[in-house]
PDB file of N, CA and C in Angstrom:
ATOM      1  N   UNK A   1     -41.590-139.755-100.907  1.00  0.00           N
ATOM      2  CA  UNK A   1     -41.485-140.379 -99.605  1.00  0.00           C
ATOM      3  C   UNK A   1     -42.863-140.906 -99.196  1.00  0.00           C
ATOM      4  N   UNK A   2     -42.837-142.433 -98.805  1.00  0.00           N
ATOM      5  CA  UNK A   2     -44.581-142.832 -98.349  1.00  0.00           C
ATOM      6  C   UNK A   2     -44.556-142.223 -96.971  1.00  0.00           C
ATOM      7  N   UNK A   3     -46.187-141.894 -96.945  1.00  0.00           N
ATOM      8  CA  UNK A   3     -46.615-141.669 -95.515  1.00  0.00           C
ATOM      9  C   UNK A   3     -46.870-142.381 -94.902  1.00  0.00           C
ATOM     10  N   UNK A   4     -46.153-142.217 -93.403  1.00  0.00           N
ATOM     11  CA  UNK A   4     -46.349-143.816 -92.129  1.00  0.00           C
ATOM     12  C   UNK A   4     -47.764-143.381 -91.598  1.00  0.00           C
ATOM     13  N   UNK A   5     -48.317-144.616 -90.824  1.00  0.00           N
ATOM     14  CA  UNK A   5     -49.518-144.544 -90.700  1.00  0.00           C
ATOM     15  C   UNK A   5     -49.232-145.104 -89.585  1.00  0.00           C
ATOM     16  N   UNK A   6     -49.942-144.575 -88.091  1.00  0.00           N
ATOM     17  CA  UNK A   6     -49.458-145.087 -87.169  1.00  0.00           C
ATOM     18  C   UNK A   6     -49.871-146.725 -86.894  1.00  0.00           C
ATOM     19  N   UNK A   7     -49.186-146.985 -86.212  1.00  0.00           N
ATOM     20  CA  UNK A   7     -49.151-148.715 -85.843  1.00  0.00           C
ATOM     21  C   UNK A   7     -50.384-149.244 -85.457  1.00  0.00           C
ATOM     22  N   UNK A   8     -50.904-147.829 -84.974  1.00  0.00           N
ATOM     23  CA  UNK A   8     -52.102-148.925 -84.238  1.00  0.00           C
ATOM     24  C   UNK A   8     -53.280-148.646 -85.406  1.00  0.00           C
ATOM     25  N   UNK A   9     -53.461-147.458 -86.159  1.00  0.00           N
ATOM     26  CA  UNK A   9     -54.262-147.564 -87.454  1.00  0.00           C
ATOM     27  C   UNK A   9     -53.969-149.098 -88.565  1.00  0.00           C
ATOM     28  N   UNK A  10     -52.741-149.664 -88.466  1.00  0.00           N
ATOM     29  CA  UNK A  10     -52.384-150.742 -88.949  1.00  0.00           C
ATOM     30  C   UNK A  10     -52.998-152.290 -88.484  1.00  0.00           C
ATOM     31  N   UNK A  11     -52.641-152.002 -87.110  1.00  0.00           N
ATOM     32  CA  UNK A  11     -53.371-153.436 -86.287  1.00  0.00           C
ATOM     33  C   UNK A  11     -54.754-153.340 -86.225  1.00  0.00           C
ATOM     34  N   UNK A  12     -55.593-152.370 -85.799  1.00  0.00           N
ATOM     35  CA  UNK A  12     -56.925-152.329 -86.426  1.00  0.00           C
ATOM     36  C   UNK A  12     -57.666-152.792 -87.408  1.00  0.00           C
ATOM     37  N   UNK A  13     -56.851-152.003 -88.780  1.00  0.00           N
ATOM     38  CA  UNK A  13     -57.258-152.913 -90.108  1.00  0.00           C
ATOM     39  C   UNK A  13     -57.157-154.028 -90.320  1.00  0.00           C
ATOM     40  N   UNK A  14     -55.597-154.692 -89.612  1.00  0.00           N
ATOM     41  CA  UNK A  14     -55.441-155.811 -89.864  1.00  0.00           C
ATOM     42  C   UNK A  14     -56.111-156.572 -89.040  1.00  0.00           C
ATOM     43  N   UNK A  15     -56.889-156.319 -88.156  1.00  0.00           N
ATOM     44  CA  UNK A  15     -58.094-156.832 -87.433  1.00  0.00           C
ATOM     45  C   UNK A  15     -59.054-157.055 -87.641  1.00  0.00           C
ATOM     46  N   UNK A  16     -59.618-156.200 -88.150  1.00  0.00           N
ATOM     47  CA  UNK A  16     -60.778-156.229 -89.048  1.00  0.00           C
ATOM     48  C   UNK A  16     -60.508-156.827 -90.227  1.00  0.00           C
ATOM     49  N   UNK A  17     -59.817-157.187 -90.934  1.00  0.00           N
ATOM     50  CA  UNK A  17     -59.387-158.166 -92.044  1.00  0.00           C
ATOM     51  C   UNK A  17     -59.573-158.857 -91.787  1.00  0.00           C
ATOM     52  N   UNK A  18     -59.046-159.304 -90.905  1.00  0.00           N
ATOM     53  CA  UNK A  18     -58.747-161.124 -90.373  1.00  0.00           C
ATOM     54  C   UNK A  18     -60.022-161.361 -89.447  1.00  0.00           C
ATOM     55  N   UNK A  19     -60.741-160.784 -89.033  1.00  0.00           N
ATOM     56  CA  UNK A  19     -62.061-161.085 -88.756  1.00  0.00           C
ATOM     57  C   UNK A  19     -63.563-161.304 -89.907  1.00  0.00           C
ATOM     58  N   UNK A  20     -62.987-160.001 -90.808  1.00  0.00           N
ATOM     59  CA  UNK A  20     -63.938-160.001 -92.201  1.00  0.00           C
ATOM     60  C   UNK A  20     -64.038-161.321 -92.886  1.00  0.00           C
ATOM     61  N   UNK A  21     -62.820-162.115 -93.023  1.00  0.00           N
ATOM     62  CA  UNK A  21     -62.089-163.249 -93.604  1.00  0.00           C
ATOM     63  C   UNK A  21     -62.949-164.648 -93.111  1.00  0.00           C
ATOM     64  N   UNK A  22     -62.408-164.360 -91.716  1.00  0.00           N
ATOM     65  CA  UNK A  22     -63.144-165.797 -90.698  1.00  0.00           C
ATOM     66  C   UNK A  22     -64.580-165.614 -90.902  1.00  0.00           C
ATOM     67  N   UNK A  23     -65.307-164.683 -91.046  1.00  0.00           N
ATOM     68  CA  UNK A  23     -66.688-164.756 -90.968  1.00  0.00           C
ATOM     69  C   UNK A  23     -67.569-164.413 -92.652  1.00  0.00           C
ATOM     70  N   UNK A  24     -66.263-164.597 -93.309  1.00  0.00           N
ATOM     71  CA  UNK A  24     -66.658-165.157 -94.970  1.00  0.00           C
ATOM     72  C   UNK A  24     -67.131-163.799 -95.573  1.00  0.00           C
ATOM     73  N   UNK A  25     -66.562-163.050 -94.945  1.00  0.00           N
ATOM     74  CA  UNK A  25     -67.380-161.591 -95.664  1.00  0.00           C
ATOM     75  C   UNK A  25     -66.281-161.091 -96.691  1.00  0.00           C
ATOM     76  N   UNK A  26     -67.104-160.184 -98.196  1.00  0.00           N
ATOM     77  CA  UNK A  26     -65.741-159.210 -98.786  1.00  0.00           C
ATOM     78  C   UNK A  26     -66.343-157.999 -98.132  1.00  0.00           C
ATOM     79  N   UNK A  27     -65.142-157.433 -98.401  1.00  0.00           N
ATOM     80  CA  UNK A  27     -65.206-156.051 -97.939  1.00  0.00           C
ATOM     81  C   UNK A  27     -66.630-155.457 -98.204  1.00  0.00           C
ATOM     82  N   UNK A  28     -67.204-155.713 -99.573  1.00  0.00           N
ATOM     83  CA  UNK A  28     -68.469-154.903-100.236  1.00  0.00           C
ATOM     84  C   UNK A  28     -69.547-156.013 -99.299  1.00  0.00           C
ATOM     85  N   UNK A  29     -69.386-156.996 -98.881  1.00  0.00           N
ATOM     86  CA  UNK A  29     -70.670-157.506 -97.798  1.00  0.00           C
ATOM     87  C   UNK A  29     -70.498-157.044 -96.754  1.00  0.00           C
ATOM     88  N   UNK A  30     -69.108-156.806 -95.950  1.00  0.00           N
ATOM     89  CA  UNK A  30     -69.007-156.099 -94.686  1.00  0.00           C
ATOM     90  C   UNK A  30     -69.830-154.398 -94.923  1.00  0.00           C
ATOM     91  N   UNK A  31     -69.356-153.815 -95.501  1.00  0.00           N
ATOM     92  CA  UNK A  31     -69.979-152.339 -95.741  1.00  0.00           C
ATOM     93  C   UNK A  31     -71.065-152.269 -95.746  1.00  0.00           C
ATOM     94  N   UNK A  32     -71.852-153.060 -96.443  1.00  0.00           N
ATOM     95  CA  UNK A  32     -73.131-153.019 -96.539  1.00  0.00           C
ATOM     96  C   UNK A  32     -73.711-153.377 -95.553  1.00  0.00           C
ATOM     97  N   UNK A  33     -73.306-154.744 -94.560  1.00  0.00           N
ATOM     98  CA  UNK A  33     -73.969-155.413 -93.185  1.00  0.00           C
ATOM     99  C   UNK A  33     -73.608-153.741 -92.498  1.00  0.00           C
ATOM    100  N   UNK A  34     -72.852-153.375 -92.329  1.00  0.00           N
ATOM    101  CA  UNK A  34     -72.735-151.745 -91.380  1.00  0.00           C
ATOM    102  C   UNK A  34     -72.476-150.629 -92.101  1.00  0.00           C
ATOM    103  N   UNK A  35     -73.486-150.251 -93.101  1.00  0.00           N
ATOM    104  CA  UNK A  35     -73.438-149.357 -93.471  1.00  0.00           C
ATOM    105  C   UNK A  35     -72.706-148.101 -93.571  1.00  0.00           C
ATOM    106  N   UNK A  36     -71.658-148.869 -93.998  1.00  0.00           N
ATOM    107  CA  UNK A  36     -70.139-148.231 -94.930  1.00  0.00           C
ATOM    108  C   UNK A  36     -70.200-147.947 -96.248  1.00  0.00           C
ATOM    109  N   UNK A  37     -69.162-147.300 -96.657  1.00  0.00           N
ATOM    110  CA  UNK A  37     -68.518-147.887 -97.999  1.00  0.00           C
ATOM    111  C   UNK A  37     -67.413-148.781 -98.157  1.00  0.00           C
ATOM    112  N   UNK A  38     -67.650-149.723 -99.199  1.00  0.00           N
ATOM    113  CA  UNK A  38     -66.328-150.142 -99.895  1.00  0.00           C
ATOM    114  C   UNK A  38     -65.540-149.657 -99.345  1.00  0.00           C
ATOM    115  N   UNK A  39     -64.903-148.776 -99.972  1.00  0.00           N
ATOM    116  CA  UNK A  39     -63.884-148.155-100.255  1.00  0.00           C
ATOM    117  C   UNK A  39     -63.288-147.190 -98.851  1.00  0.00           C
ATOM    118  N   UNK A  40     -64.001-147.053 -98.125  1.00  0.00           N
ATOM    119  CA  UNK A  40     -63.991-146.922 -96.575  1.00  0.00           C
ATOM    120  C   UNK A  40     -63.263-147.770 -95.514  1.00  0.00           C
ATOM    121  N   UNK A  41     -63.869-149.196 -96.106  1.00  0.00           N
ATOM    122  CA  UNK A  41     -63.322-150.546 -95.427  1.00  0.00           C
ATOM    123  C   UNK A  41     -62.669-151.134 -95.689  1.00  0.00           C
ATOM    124  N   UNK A  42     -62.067-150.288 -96.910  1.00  0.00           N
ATOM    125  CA  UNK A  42     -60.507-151.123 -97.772  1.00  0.00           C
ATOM    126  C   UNK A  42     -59.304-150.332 -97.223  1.00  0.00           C
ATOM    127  N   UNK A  43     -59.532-148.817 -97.295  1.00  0.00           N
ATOM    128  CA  UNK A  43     -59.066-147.966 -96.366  1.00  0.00           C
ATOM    129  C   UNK A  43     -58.084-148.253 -95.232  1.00  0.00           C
ATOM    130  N   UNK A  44     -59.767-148.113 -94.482  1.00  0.00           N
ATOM    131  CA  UNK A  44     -59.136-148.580 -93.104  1.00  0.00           C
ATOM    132  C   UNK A  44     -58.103-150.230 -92.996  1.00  0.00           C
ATOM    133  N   UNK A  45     -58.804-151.304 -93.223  1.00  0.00           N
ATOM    134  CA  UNK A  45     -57.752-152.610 -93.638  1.00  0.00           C
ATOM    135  C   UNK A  45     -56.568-152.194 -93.852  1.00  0.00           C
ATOM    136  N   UNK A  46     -55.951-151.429 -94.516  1.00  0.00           N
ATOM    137  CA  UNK A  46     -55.240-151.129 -94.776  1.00  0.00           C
ATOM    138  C   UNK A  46     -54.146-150.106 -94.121  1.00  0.00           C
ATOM    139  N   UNK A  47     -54.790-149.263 -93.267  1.00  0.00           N
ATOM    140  CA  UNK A  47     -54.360-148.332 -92.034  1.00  0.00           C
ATOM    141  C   UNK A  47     -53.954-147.357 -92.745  1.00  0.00           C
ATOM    142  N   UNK A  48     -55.095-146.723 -94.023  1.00  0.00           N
ATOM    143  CA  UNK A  48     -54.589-145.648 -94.289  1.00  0.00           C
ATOM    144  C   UNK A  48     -55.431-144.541 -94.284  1.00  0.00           C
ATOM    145  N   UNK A  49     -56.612-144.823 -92.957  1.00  0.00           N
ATOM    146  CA  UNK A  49     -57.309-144.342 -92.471  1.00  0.00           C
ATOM    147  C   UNK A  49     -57.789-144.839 -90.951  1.00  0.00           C
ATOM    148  N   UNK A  50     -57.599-143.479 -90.122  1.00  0.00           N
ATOM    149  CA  UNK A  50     -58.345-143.599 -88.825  1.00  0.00           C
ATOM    150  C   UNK A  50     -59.530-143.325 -88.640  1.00  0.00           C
ATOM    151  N   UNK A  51     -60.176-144.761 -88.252  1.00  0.00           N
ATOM    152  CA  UNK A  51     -61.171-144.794 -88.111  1.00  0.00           C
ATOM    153  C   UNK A  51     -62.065-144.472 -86.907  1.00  0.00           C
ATOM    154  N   UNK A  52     -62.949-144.048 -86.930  1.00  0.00           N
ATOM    155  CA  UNK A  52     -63.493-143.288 -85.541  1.00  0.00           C
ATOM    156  C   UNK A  52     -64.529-144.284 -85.076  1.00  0.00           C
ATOM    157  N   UNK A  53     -64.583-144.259 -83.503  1.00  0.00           N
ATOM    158  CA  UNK A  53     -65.304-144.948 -82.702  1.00  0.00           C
ATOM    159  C   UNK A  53     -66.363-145.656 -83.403  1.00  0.00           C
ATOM    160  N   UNK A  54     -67.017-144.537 -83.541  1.00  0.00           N
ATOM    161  CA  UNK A  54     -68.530-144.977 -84.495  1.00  0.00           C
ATOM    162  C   UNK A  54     -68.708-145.613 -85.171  1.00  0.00           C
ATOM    163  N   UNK A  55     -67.654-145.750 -86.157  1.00  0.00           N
ATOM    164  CA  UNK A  55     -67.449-146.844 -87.311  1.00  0.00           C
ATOM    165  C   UNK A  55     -66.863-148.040 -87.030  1.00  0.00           C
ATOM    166  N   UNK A  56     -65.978-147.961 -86.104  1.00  0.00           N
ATOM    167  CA  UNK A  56     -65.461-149.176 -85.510  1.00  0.00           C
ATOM    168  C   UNK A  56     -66.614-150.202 -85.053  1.00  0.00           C
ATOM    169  N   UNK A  57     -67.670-149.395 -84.256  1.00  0.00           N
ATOM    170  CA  UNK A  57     -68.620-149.937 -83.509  1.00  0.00           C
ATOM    171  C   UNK A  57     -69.561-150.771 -84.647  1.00  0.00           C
ATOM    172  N   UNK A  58     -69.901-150.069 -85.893  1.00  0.00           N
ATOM    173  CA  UNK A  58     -70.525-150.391 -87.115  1.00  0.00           C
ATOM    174  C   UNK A  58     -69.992-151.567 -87.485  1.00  0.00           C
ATOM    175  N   UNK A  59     -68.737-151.561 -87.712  1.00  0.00           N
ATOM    176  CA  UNK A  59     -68.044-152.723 -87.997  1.00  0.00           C
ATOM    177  C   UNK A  59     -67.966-154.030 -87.103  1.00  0.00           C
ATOM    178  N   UNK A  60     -67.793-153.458 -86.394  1.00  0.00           N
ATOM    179  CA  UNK A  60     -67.702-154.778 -84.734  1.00  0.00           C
ATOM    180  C   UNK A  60     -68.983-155.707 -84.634  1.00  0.00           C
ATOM    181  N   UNK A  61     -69.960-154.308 -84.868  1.00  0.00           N
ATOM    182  CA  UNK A  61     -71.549-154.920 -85.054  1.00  0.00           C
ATOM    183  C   UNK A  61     -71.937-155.731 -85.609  1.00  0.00           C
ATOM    184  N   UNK A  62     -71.555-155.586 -87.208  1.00  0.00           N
ATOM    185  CA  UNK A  62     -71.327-156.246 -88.514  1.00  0.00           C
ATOM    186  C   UNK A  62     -70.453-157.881 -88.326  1.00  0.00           C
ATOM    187  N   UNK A  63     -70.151-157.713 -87.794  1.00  0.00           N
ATOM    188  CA  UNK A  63     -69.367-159.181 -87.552  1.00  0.00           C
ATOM    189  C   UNK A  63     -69.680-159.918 -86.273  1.00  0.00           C
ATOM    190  N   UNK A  64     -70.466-159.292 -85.647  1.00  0.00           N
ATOM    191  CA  UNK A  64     -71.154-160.306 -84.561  1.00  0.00           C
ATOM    192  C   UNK A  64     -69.787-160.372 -83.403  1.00  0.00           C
ATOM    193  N   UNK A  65     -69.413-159.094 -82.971  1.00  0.00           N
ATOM    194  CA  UNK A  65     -68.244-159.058 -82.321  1.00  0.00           C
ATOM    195  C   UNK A  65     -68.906-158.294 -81.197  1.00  0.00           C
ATOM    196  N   UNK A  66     -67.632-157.950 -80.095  1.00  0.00           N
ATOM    197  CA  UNK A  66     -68.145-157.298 -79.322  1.00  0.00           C
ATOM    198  C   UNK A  66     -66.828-156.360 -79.383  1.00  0.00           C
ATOM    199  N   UNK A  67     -66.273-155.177 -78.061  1.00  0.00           N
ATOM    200  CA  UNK A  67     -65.350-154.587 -78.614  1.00  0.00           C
ATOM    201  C   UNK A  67     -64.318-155.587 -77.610  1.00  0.00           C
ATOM    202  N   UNK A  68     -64.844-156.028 -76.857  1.00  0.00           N
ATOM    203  CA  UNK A  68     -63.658-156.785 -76.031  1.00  0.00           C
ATOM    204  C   UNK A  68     -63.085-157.896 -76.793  1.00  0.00           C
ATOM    205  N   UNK A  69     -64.180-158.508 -77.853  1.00  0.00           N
ATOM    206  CA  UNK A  69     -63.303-159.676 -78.248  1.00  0.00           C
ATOM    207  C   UNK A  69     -62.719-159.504 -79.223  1.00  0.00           C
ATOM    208  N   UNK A  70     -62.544-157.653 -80.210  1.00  0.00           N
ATOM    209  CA  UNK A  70     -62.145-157.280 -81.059  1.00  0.00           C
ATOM    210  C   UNK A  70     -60.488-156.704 -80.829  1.00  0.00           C
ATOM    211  N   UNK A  71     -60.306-156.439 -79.573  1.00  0.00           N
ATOM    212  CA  UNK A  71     -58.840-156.324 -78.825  1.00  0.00           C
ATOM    213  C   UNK A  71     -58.733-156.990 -78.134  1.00  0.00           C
ATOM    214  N   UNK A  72     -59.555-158.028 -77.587  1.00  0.00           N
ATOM    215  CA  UNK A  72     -58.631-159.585 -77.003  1.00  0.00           C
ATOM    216  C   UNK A  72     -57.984-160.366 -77.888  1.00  0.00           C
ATOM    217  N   UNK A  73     -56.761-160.336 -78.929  1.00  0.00           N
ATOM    218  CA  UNK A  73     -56.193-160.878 -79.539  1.00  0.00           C
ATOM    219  C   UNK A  73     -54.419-160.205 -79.276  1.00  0.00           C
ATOM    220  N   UNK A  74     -53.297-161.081 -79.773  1.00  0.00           N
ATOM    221  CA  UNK A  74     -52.185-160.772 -79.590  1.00  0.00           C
ATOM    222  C   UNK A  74     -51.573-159.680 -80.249  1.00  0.00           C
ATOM    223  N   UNK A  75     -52.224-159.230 -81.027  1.00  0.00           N
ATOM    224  CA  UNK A  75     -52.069-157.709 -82.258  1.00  0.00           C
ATOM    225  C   UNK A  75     -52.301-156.700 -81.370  1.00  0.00           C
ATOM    226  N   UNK A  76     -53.161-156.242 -79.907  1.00  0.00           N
ATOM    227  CA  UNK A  76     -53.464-155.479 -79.132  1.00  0.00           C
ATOM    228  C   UNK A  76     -52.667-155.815 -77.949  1.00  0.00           C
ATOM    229  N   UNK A  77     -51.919-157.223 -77.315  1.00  0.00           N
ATOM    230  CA  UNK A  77     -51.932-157.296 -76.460  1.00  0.00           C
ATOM    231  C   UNK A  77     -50.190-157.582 -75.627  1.00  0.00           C
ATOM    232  N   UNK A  78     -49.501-157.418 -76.817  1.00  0.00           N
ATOM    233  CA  UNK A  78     -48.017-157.725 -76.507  1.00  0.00           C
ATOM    234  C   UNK A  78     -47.682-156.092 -75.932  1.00  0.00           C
ATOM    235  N   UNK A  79     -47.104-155.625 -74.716  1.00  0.00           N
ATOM    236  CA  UNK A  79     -46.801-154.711 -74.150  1.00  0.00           C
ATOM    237  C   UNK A  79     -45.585-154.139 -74.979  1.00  0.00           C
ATOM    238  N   UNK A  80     -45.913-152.665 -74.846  1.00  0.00           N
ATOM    239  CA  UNK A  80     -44.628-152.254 -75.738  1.00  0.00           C
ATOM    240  C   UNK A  80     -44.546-152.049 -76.656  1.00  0.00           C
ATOM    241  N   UNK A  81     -45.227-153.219 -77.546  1.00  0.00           N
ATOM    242  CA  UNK A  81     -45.360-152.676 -78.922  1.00  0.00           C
ATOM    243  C   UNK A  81     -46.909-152.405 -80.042  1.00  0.00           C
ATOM    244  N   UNK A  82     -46.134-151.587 -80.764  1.00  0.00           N
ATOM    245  CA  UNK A  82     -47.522-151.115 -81.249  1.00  0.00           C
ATOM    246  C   UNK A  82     -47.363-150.102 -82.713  1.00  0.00           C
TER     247      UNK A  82
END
């Protein structure tokens, strides 16, 4: 039986994907700009890891984001679902 991963560990990653993407990074240049691992940031992308504040912030950093414009998108913002 696979293990579910909650929804919002999902929209996260897939946030950080699709931001990693637009700003031309692979995963192994994102990790390194915020001192991750790889294999950390494939992880999480993936939502099969919750990622904690701290690292989020690392990441957000890493992409020249802020946290508001990292959940101002429609993946955070449709009521209800998640």
């Amino acid at each position: 039986m696979p293990k579910l991963y909650p929804q919002i560990q999902k929209n996260v990653g897939s946030r950080i994907r699709e931001l990693r993407e637009k700003h031309n990074h692979t995963q192994e240049s994102l990790a390194f700009k915020s001192g991750l691992d790889r294999t950390y940031i494939n992880s999480v992308e993936n939502g099969r890891r919750n990622i904690s504040v701290q690292a989020l912030e690392k990441i957000i950093g890493a992409l020249d984001c802020t946290f508001k414009s990292f959940f101002s998108c429609d993946l955070f913002n449709s009521k209800g679902k998640q």
